[in-house]
C-alpha atoms as a PDB file:
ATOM      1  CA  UNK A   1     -13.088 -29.718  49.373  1.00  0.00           C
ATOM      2  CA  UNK A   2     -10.055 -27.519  50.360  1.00  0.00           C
ATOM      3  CA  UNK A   3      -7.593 -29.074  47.574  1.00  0.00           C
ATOM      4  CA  UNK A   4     -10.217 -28.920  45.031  1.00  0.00           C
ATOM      5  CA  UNK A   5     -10.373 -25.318  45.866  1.00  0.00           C
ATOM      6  CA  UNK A   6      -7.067 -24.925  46.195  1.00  0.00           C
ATOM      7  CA  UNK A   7      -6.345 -26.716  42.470  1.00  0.00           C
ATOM      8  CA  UNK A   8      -9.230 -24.414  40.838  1.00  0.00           C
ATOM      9  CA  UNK A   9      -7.940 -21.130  42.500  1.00  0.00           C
ATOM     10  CA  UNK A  10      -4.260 -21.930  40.850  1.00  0.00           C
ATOM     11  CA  UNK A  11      -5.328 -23.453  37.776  1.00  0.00           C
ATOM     12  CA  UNK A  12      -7.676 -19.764  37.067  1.00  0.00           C
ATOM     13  CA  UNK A  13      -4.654 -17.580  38.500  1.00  0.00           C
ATOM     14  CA  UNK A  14      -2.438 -19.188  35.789  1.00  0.00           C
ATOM     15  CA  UNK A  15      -4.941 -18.547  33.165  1.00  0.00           C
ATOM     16  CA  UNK A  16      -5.559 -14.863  34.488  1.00  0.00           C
ATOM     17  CA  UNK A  17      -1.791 -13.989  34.792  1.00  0.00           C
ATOM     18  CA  UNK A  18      -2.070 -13.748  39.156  1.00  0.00           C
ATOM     19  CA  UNK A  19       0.287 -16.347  40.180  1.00  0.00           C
ATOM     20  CA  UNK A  20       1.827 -13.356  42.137  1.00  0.00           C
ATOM     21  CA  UNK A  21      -0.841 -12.604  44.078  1.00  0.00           C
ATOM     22  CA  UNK A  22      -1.003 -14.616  47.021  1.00  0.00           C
ATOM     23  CA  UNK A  23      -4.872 -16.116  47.543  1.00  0.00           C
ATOM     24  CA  UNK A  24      -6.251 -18.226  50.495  1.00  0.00           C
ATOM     25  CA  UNK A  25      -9.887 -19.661  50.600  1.00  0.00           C
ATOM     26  CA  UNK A  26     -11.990 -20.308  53.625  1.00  0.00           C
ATOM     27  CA  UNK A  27     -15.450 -22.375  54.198  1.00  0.00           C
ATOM     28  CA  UNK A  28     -18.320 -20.717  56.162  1.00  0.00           C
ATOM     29  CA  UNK A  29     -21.502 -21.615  57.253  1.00  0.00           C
ATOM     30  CA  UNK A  30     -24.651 -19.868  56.879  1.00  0.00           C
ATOM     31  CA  UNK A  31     -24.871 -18.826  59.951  1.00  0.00           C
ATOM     32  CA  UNK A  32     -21.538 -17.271  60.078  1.00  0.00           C
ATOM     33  CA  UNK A  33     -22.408 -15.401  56.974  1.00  0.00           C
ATOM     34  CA  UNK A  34     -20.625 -12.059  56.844  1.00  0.00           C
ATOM     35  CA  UNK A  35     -21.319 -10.613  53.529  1.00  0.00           C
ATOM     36  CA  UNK A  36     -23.208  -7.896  51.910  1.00  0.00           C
ATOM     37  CA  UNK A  37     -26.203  -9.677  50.234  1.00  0.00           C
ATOM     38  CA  UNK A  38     -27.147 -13.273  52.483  1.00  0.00           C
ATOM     39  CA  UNK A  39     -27.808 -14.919  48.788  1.00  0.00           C
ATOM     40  CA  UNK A  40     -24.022 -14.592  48.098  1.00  0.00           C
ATOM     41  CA  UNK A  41     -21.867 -17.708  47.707  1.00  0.00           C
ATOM     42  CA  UNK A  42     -18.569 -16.241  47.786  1.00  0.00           C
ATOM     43  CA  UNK A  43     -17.191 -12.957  49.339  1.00  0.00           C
ATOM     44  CA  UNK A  44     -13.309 -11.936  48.914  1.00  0.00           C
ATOM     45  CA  UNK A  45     -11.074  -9.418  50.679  1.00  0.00           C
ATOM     46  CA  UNK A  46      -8.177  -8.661  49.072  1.00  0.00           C
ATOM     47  CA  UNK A  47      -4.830  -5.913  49.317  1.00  0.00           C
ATOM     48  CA  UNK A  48      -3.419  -4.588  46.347  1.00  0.00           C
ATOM     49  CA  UNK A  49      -0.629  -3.415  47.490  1.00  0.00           C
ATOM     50  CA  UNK A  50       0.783  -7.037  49.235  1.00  0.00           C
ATOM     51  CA  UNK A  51      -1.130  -8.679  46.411  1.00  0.00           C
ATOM     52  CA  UNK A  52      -2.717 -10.768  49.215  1.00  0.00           C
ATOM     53  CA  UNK A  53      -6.722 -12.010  48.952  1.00  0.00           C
ATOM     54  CA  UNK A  54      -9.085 -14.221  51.147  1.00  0.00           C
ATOM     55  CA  UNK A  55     -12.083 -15.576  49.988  1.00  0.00           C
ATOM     56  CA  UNK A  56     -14.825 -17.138  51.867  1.00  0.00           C
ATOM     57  CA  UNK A  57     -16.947 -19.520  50.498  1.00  0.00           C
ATOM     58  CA  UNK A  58     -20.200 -20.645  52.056  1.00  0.00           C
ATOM     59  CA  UNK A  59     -20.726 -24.374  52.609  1.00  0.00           C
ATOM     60  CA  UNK A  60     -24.058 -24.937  52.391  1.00  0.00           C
ATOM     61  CA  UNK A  61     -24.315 -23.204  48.830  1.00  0.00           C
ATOM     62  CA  UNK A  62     -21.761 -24.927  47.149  1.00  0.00           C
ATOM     63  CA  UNK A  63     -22.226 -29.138  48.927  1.00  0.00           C
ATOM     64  CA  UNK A  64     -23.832 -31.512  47.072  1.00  0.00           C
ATOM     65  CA  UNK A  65     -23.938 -29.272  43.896  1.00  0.00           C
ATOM     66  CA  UNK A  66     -21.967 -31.282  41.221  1.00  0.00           C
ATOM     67  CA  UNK A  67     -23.185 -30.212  38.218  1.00  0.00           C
ATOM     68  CA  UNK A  68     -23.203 -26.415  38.167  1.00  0.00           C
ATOM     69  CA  UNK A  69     -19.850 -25.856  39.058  1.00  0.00           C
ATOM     70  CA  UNK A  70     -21.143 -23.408  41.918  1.00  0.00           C
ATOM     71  CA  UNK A  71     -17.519 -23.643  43.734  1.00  0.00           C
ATOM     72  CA  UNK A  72     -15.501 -22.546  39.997  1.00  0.00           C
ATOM     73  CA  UNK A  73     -18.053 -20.190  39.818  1.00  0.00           C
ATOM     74  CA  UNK A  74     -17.243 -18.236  42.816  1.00  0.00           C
ATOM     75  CA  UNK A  75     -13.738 -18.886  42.774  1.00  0.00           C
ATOM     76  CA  UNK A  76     -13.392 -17.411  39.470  1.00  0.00           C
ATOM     77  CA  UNK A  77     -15.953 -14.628  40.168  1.00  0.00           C
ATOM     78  CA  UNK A  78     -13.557 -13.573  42.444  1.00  0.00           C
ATOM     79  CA  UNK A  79     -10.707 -14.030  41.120  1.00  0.00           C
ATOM     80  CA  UNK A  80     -11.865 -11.364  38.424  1.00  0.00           C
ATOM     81  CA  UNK A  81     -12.774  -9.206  41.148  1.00  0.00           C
ATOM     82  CA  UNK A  82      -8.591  -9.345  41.642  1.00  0.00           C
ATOM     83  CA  UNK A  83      -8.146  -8.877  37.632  1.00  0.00           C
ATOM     84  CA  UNK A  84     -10.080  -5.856  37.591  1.00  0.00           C
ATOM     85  CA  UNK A  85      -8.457  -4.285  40.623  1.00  0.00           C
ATOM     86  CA  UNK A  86      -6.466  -1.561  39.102  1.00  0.00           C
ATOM     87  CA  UNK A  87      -9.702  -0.730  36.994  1.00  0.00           C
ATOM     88  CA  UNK A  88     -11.908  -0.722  40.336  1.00  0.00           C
ATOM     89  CA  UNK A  89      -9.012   1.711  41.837  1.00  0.00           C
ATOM     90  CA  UNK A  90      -9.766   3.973  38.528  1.00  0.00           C
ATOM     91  CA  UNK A  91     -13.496   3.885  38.822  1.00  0.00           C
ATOM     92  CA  UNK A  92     -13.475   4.856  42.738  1.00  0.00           C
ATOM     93  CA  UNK A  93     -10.791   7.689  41.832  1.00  0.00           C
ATOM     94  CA  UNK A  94     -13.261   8.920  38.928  1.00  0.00           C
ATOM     95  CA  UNK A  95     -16.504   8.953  41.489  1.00  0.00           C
ATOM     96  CA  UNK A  96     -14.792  10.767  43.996  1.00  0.00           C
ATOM     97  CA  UNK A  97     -13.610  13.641  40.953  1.00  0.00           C
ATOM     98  CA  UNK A  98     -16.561  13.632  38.872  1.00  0.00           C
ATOM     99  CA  UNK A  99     -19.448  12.995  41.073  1.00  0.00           C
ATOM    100  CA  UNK A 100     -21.332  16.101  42.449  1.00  0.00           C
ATOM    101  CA  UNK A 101     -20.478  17.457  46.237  1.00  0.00           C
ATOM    102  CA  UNK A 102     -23.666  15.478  47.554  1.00  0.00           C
ATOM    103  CA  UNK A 103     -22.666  12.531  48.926  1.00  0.00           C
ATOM    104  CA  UNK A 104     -26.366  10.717  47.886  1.00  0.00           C
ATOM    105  CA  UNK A 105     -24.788  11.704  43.887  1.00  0.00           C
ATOM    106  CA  UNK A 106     -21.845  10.144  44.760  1.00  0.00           C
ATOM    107  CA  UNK A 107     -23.475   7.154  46.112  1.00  0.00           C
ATOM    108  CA  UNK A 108     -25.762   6.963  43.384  1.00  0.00           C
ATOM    109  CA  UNK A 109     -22.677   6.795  41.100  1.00  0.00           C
ATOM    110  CA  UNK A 110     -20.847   4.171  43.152  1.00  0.00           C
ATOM    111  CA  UNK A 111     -23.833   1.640  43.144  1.00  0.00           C
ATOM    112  CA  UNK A 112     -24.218   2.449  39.247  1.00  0.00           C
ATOM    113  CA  UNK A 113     -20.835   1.775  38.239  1.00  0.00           C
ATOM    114  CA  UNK A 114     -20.115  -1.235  40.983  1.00  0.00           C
ATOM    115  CA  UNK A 115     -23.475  -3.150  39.751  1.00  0.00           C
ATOM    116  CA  UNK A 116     -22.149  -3.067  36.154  1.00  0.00           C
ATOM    117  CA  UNK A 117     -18.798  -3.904  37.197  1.00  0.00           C
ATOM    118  CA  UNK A 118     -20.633  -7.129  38.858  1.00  0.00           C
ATOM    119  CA  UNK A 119     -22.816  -7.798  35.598  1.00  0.00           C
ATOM    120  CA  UNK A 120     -19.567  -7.947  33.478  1.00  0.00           C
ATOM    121  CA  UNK A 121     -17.433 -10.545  36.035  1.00  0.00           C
ATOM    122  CA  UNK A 122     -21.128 -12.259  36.001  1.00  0.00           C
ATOM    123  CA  UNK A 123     -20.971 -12.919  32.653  1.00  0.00           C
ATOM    124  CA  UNK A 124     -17.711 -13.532  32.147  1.00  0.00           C
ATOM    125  CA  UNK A 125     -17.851 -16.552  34.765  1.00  0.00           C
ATOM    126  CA  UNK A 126     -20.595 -17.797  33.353  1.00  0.00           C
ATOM    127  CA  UNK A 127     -18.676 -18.006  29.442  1.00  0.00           C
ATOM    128  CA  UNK A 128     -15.601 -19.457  31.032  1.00  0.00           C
ATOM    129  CA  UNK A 129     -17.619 -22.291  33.223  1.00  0.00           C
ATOM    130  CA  UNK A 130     -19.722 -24.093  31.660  1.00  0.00           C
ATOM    131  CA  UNK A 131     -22.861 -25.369  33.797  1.00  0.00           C
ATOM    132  CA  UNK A 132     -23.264 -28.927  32.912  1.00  0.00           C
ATOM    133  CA  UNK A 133     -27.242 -28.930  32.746  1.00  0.00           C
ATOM    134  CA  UNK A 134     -26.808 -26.171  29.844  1.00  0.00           C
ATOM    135  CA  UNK A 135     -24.930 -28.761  27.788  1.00  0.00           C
END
């Protein structure tokens, strides 16, 4: 599992110009599930400035799951999550301007713009990998 992970994290980085950024994956179980939303398969943390990024990747939602390319899928999800960063930099600068002095408006802005941002790496993945029962 690791070197297949490994091969589709630098076979994507070549495609998407990062082969300076240096990216490590890690498997989790369930149970040791730290991110946001417990349906996630893949959660990344990543620094701009060393152009270093881990992503975690939990086991049970990506074994035995051969034909919907769940691992390229969240390897490449967040992999355009590194892509994107100088835009994500842009958008957090322009909340922190723009958005009113109430801190709910500014929250309200944040969750706008960061669930579109997710809707357009969504559907990019989804273009790029195929799911073999959609063939």
């Amino acid at each position: 599992m690791q070197k297949k992970a490994t091969d589709i994290i630098k076979k994507w980085q070549r495609k998407l110009y990062l082969n300076d950024w240096d990216v490590s994956i890690e498997f989790i179980n369930k149970k040791d599930n730290k991110f946001k939303s417990k349906t996630d398969v893949a959660y990344m943390q990543y620094d701009t400035c060393r152009k270093e990024a881990d992503i975690s990747v939990v086991l049970d939602a990506i074994k035995d799951d051969k034909k919907k390319n769940t691992l390229e899928k969240a390897i490449l999800h967040e992999l355009f999550h590194l892509f994107y960063a100088d835009f994500k930099t842009i958008i957090d600068e322009v909340v922190t301007i723009y958005s009113k002095d109430t801190k709910k408006d500014k929250e309200f802005v944040e969750n706008l713009l960061e669930n579109k941002f997710e809707e357009v790496i969504n559907s990019m993945t989804r273009v790029l990998v195929e799911d073999k029962n959609e063939v």
